[in-house]
Protein backbone atom coordinates (compact mmCIF):
# COMPACT_ATOMS: atom_id res chain seq x y z
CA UNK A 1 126.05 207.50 -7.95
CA UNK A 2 125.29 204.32 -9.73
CA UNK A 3 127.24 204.25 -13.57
CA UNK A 4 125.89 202.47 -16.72
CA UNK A 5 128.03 202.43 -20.37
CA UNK A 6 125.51 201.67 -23.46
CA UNK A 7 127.87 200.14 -25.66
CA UNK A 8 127.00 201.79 -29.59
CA UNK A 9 127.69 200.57 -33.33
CA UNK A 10 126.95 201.78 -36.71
CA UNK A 11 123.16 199.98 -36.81
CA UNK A 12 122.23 200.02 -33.25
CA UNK A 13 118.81 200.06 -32.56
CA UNK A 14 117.86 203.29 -31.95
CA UNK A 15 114.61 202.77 -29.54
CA UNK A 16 116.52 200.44 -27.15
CA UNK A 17 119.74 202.49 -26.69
CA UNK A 18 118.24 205.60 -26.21
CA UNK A 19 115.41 204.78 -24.16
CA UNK A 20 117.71 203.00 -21.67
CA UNK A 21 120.16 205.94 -21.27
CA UNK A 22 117.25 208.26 -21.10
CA UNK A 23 114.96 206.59 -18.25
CA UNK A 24 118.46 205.58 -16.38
CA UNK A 25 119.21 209.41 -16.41
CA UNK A 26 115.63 210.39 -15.10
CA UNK A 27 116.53 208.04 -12.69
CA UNK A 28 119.76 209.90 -11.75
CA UNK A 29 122.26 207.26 -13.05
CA UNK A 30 125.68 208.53 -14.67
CA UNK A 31 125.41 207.33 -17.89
CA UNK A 32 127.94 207.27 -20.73
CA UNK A 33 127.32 206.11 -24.24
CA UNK A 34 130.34 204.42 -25.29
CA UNK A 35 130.90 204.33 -29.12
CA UNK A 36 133.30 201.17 -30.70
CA UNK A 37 133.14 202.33 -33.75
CA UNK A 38 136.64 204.51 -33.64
CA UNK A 39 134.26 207.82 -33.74
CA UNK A 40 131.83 209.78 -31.74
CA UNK A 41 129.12 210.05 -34.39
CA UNK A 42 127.48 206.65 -35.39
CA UNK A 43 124.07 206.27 -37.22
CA UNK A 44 121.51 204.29 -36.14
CA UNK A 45 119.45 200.91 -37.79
CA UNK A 46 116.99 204.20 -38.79
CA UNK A 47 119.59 206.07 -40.01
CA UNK A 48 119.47 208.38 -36.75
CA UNK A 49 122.61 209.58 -36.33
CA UNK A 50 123.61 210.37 -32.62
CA UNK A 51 126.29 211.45 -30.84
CA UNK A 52 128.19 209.49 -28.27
CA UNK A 53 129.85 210.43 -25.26
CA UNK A 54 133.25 208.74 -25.52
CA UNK A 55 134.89 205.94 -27.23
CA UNK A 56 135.60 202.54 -25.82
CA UNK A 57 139.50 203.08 -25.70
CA UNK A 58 139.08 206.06 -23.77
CA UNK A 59 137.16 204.13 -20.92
CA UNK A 60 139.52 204.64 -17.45
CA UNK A 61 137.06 203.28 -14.87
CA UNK A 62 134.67 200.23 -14.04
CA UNK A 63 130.76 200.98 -14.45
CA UNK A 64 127.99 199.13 -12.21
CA UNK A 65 126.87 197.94 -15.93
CA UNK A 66 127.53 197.32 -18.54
CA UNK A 67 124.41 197.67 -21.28
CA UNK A 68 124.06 196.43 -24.86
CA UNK A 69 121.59 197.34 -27.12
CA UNK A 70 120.39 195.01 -29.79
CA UNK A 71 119.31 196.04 -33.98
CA UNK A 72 121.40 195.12 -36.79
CA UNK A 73 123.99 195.22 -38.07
CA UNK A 74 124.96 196.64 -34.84
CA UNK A 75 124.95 193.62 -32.35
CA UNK A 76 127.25 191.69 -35.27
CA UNK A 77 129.59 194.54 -34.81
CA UNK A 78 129.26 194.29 -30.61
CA UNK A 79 129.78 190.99 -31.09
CA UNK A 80 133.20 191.06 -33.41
CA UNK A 81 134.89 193.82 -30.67
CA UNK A 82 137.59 191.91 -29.03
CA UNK A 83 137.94 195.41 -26.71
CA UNK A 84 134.26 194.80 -25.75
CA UNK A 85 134.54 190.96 -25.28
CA UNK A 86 137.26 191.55 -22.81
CA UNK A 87 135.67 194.27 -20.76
CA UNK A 88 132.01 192.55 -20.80
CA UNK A 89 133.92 189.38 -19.46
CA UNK A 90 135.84 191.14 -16.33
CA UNK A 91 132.33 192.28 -15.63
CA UNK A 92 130.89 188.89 -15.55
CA UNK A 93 132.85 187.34 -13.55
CA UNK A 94 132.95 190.17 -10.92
CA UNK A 95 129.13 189.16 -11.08
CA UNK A 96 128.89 192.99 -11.95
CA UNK A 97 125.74 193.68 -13.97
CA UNK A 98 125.59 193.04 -17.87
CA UNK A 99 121.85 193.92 -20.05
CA UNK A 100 120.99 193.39 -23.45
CA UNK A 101 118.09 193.67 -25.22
CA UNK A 102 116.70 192.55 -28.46
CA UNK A 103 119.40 190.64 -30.85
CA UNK A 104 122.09 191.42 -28.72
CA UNK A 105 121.73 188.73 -26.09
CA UNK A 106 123.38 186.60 -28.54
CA UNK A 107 126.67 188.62 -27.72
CA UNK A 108 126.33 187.28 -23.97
CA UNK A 109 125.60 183.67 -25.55
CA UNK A 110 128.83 183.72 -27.73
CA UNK A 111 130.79 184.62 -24.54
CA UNK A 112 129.14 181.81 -22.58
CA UNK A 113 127.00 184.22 -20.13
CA UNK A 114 123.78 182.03 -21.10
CA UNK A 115 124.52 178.63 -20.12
CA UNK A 116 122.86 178.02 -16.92
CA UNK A 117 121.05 181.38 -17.21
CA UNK A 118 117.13 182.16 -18.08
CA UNK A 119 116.98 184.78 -20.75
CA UNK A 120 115.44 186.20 -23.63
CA UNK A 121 115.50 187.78 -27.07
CA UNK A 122 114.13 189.06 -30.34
CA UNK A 123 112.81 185.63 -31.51
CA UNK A 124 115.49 183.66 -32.99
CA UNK A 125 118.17 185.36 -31.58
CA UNK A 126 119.47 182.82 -29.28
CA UNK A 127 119.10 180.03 -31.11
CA UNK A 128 121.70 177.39 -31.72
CA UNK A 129 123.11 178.80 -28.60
CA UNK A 130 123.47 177.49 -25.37
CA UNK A 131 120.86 178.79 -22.48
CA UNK A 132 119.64 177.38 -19.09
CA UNK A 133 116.56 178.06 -19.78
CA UNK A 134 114.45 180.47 -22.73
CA UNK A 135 111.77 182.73 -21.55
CA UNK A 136 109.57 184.54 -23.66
CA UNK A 137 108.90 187.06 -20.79
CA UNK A 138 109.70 191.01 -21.69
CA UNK A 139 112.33 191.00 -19.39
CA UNK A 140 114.52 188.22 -17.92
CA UNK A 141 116.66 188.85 -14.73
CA UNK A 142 119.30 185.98 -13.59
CA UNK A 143 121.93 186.58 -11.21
CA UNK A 144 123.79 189.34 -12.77
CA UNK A 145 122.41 189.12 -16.20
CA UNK A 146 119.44 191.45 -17.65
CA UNK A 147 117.72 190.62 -21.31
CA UNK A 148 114.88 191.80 -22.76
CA UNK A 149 112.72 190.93 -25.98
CA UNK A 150 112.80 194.01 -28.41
CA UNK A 151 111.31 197.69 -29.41
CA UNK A 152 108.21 196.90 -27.35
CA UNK A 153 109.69 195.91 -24.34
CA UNK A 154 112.16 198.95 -23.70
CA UNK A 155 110.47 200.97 -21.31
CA UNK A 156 110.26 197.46 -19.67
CA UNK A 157 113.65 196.64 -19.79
CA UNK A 158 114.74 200.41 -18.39
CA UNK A 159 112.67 200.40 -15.80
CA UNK A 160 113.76 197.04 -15.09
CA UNK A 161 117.57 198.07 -14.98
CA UNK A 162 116.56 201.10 -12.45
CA UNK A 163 114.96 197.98 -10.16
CA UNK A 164 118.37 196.25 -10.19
CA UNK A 165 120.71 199.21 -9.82
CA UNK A 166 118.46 201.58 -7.52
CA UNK A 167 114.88 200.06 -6.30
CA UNK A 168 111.78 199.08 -6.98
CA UNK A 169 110.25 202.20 -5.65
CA UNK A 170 112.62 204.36 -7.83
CA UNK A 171 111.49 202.26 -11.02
CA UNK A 172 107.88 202.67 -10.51
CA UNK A 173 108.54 206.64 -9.68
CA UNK A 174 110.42 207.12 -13.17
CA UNK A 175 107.33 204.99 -14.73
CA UNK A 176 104.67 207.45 -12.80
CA UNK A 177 106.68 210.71 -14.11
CA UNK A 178 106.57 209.01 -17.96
CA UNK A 179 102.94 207.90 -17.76
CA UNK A 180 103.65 204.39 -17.76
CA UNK A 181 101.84 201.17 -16.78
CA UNK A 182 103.30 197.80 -17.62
């Protein structure tokens, strides 16, 4: 079974977490949100607060990816978490899959993901930083690296991440059972 942590902080966007985790669990993939916050409970850009399944120090194995969800101020805080910086790096470079959507892109772009990758973001987000190539398309894929736009694109960007870690034909299954065409 293929695993996916959706890394969560205080101001997370609560449309783009929670719509990955639940199409990736429709889809049959062990998912775990992972909370850095030092708690289980963390409250959302809305004020949603939601319950996580385990904290970041309490992770004991490897996942097939490794998913960040964008909003503010939660990507500054994904961004500031030395624990997350190390573990989203060891997944890089073991060209295991890393996704973000919305601001938090800008995490991968700090660590130096971007540079001779196509991606994209909530407008703005990447700029300043350095990237192979901006798209404005909904979702980007480049070698091991997933990004997507915003909101508006999340269905996108889930289905998108059941492509990469299952099939195609699972994605567009998931989208049939949802009532969704792109």
């Amino acid at each position: 079974m293929r695993s996916v942590y959706v890394f969560c902080a205080d101001g997370f966007e609560e449309v783009e977490g929670l719509t990955a985790v639940d199409l990736l669990k429709r889809a049959g993939i062990d998912v775990k949100m992972v909370s850095i916050m030092g708690r289980l409970q963390i409250t959302g850009s809305h004020n949603i607060s939601v319950n996580t399944d385990i904290l970041i120090e309490d992770i004991k194995e490897e996942a097939d990816m490794l998913l960040l969800p964008g909003g503010m101020p939660g990507t500054n805080y994904l961004r500031e978490h030395e624990g997350l910086a190390d573990l989203l790096k060891k997944q890089y470079e073991a060209g295991k899959w890393v996704a973000a959507i919305c601001a938090a892109p800008s995490v991968f772009g700090g660590l130096g993901f971007l540079k001779d990758k196509e991606a994209t973001s909530y407008p703005g987000c990447l700029d300043g930083i350095s990237v192979g190539g901006y798209k404005e398309d909904p979702v980007v894929v480049d070698g091991n690296v997933v990004t997507s736009r915003g909101v508006g694109t999340a269905i996108a960007f889930a289905l998108k991440l059941i492509e990469v870690l299952i099939s195609k034909e699972k994605a567009e299954e998931i989208a049939a059972s949802i009532i969704y065409s792109a």
